[in-house]
C-alpha atoms as a PDB file:
ATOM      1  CA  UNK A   1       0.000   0.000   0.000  1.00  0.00           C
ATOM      2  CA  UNK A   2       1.240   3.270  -1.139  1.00  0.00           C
ATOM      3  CA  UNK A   3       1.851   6.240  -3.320  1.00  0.00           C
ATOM      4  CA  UNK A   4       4.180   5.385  -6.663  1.00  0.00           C
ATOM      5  CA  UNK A   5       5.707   7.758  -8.304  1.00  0.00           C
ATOM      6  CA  UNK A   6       5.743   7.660 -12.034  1.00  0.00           C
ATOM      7  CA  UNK A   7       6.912  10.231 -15.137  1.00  0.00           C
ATOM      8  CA  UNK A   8       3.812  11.489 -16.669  1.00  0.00           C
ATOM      9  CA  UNK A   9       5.343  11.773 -20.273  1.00  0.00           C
ATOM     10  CA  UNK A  10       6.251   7.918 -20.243  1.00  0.00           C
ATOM     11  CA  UNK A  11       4.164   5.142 -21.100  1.00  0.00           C
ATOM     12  CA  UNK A  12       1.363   3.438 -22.525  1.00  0.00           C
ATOM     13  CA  UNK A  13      -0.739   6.448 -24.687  1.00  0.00           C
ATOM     14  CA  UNK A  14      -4.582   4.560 -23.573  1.00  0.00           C
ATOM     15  CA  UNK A  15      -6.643   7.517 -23.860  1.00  0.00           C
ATOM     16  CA  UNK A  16      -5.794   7.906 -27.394  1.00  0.00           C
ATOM     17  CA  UNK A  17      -6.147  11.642 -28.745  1.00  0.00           C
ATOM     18  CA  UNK A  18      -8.781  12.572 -27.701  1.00  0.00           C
ATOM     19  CA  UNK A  19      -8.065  16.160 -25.752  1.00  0.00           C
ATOM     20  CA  UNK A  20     -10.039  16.584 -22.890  1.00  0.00           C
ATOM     21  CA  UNK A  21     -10.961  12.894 -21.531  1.00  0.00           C
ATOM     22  CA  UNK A  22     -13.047  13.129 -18.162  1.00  0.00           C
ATOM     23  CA  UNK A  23     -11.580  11.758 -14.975  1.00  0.00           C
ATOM     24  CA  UNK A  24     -14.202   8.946 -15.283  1.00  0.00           C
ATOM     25  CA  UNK A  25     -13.147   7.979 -19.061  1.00  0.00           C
ATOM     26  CA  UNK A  26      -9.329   7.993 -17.926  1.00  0.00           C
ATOM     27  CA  UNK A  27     -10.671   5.680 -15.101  1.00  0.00           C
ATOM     28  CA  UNK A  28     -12.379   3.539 -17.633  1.00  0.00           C
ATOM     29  CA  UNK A  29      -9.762   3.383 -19.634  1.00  0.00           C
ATOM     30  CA  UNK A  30      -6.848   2.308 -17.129  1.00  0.00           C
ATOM     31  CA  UNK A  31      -9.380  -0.491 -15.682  1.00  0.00           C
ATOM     32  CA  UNK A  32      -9.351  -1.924 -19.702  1.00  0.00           C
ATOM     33  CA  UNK A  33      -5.780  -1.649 -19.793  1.00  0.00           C
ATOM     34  CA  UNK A  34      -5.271  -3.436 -16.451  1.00  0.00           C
ATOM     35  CA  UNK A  35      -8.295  -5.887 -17.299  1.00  0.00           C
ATOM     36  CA  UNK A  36      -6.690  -7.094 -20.718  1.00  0.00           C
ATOM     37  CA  UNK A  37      -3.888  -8.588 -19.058  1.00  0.00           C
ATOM     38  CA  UNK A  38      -6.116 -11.041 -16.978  1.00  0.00           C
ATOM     39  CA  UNK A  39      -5.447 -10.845 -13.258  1.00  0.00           C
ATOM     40  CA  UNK A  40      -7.457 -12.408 -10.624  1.00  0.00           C
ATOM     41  CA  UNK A  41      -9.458  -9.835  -8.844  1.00  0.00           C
ATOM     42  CA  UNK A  42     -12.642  -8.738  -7.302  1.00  0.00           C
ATOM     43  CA  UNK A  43     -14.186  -5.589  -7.120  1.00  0.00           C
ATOM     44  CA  UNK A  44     -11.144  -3.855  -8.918  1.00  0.00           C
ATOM     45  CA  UNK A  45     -11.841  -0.283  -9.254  1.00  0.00           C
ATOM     46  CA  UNK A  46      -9.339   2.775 -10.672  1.00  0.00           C
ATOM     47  CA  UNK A  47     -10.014   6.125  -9.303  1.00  0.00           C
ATOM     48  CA  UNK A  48      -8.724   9.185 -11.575  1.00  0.00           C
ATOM     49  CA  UNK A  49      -8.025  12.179  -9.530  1.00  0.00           C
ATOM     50  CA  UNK A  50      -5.430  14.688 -11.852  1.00  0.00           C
ATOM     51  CA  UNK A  51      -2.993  12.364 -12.747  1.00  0.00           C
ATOM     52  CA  UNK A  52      -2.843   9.631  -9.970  1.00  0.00           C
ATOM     53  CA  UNK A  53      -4.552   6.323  -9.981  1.00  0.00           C
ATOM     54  CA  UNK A  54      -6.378   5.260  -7.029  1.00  0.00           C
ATOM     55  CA  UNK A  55      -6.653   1.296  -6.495  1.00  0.00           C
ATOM     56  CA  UNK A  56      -8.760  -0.529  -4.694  1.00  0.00           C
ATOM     57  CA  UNK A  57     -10.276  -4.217  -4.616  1.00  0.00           C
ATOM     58  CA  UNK A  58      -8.536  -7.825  -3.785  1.00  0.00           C
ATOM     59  CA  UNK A  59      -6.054  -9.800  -6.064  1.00  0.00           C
ATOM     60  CA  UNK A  60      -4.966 -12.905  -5.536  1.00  0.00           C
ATOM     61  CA  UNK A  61      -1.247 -12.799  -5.176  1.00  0.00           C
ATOM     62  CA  UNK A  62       1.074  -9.716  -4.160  1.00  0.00           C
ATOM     63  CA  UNK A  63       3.436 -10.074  -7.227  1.00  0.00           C
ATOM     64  CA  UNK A  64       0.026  -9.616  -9.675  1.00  0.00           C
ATOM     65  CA  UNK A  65      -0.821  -6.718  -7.048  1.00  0.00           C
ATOM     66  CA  UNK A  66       2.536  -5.411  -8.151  1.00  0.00           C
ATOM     67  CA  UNK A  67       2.068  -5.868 -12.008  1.00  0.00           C
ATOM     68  CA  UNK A  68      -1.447  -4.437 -11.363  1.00  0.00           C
ATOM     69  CA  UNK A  69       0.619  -1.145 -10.190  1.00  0.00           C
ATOM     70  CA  UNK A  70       3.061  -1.058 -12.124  1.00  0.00           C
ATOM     71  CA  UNK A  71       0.218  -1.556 -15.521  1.00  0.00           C
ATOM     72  CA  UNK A  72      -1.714   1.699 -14.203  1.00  0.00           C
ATOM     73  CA  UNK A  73       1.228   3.690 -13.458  1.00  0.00           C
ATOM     74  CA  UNK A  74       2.850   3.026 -16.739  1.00  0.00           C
ATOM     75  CA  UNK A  75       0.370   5.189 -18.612  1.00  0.00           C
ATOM     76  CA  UNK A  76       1.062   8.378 -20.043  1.00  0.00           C
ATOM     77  CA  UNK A  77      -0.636  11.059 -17.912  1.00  0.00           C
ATOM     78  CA  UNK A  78      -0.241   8.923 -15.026  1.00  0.00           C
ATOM     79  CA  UNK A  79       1.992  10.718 -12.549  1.00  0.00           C
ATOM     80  CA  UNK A  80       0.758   8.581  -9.468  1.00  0.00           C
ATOM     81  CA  UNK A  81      -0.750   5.753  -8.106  1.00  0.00           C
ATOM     82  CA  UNK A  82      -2.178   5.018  -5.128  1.00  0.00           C
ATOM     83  CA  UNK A  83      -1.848   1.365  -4.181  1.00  0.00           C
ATOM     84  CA  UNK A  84      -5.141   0.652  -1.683  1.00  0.00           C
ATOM     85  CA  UNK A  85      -5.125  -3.316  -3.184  1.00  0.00           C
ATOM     86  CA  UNK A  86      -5.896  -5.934  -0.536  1.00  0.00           C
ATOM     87  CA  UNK A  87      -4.074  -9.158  -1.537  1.00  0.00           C
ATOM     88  CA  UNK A  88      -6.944 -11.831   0.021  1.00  0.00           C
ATOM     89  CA  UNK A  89      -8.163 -15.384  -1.350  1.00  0.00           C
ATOM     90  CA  UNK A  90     -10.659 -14.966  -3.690  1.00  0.00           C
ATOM     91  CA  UNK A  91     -14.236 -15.140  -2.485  1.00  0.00           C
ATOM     92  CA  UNK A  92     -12.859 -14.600   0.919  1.00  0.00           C
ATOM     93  CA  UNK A  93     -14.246 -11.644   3.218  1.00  0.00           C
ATOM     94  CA  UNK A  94     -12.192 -11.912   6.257  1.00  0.00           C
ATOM     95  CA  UNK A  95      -9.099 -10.451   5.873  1.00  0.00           C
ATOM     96  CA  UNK A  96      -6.406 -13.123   6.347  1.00  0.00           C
ATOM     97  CA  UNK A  97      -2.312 -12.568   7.039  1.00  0.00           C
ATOM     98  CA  UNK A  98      -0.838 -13.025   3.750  1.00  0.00           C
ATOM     99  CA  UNK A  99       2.429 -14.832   3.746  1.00  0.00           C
ATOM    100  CA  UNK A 100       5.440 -12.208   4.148  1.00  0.00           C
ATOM    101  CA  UNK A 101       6.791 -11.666   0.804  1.00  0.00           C
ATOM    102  CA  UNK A 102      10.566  -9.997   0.602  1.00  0.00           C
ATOM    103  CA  UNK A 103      10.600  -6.392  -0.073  1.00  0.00           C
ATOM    104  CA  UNK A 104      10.007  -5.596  -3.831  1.00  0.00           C
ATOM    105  CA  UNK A 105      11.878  -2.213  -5.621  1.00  0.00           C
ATOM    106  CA  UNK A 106      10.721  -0.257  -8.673  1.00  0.00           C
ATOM    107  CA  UNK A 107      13.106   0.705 -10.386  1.00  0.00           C
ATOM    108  CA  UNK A 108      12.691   3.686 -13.211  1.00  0.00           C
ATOM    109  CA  UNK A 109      14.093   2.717 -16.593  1.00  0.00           C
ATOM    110  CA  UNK A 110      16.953   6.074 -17.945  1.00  0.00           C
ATOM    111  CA  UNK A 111      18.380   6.032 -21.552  1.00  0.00           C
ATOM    112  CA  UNK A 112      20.653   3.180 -22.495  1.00  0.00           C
ATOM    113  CA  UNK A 113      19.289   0.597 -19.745  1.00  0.00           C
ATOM    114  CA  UNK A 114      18.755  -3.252 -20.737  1.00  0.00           C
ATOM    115  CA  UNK A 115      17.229  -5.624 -19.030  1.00  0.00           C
ATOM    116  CA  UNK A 116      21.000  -6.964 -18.434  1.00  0.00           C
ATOM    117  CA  UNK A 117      22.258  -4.084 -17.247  1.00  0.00           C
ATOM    118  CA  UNK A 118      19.581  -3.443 -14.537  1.00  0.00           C
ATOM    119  CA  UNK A 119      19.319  -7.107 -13.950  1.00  0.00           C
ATOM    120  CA  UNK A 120      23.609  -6.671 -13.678  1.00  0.00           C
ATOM    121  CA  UNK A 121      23.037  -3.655 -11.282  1.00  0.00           C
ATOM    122  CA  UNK A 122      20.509  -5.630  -8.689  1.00  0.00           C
ATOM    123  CA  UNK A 123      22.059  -8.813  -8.748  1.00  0.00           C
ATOM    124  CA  UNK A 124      25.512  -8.755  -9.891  1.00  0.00           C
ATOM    125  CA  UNK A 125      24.773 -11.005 -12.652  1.00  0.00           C
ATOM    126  CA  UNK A 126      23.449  -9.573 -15.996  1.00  0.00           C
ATOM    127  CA  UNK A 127      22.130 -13.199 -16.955  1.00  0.00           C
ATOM    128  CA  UNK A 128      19.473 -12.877 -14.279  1.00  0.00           C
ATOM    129  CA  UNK A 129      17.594 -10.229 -16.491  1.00  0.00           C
ATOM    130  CA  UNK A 130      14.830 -12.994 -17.194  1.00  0.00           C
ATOM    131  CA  UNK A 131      13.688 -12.952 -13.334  1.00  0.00           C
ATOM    132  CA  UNK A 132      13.082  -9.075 -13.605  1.00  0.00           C
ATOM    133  CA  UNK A 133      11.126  -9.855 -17.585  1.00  0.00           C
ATOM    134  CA  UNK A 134       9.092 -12.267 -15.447  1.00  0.00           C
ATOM    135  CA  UNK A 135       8.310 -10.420 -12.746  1.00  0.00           C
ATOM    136  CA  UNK A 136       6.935  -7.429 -15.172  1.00  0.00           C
ATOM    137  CA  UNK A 137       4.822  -9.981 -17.456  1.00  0.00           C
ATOM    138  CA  UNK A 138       2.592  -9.403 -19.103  1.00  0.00           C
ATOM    139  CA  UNK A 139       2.790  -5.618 -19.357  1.00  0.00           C
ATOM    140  CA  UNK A 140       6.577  -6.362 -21.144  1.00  0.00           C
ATOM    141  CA  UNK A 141       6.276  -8.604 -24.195  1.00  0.00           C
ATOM    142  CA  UNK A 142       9.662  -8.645 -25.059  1.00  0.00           C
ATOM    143  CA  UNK A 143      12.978  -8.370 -22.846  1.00  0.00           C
ATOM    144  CA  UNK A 144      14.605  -6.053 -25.526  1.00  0.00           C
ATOM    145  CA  UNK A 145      11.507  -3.399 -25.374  1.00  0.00           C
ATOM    146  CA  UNK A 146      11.340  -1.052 -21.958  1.00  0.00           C
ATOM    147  CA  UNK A 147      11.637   2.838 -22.257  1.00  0.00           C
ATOM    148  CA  UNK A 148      12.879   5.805 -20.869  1.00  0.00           C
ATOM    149  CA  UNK A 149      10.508   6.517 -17.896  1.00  0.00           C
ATOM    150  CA  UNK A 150       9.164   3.085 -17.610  1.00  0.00           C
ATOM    151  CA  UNK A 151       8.866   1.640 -13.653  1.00  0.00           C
ATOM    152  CA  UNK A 152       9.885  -1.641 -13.351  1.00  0.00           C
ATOM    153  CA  UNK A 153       9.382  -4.096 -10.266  1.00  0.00           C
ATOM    154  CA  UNK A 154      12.649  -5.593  -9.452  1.00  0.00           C
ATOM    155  CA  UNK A 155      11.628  -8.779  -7.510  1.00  0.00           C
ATOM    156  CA  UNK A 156      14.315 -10.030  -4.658  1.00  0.00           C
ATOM    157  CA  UNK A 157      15.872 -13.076  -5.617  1.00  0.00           C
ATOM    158  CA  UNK A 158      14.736 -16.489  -3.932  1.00  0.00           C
END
């Protein structure tokens, strides 16, 4: 739970070209975005408020909670978001202890950065670059396309 930063100018360009999009078609249009990359949730909802993302509903597993994140915040516009994601069962209403997960980074993407590199950077070993391309499915397609301005979870290694 959290605010994450983001660069506005970076990202995916959802709301198409249309000039003035209401707070509630931006909203509408981040929820497709995040849906078409089918998560397990339940009652997601995205909140626009200026350009940060508000989150809220359950998800299954706190890595998807981070792609979930990580999808909304990598829109252009998108300045903010506002991680209020419960990470429960689904179906479930009582709130359970999830099991502790090591600490996750984000890591923003500069000029010239490969997955090697940042993958040589975190762990010391530039081969492990396929553990950070995992951990950022399915919002990356490819290992050799990230951008400027992109945030990328950087999952601890097990």
């Amino acid at each position: 739970m959290g605010l994450i930063s983001f660069l506005k100018g970076a990202g995916a360009k959802i709301f198409g070209k249309k000039e003035e999009l209401t707070e509630e078609e931006k909203a509408a249009s981040v929820m497709a975005h995040i849906t078409s990359f089918g998560f397990q949730t339940e009652n997601l909802k995205a909140v626009v408020e200026g350009e940060t993302v508000i989150l809220t509903g359950k998800v299954d597993t706190i890595p998807n909670k981070n792609k979930i994140v990580v999808a909304a915040g990598n829109v252009e516009g998108i300045s903010k978001v506002d991680d209020r994601l419960a990470v429960l069962p689904m179906g479930e209403t009582i709130p359970e202890i999830p099991p502790t997960e090591p600490e996750k980074e984000f890591y923003t993407v500069v000029p010239g950065d490969t997955l090697s590199k940042i993958a040589k950077r975190f762990y010391g070993d530039a081969n492990k670059y396929p553990v950070i391309f995992e951990a950022n499915t399915p919002m990356l397609t490819h290992p050799d396309k990230i951008y400027p301005g992109q945030v990328l979870v950087i999952p601890p290694l097990d």
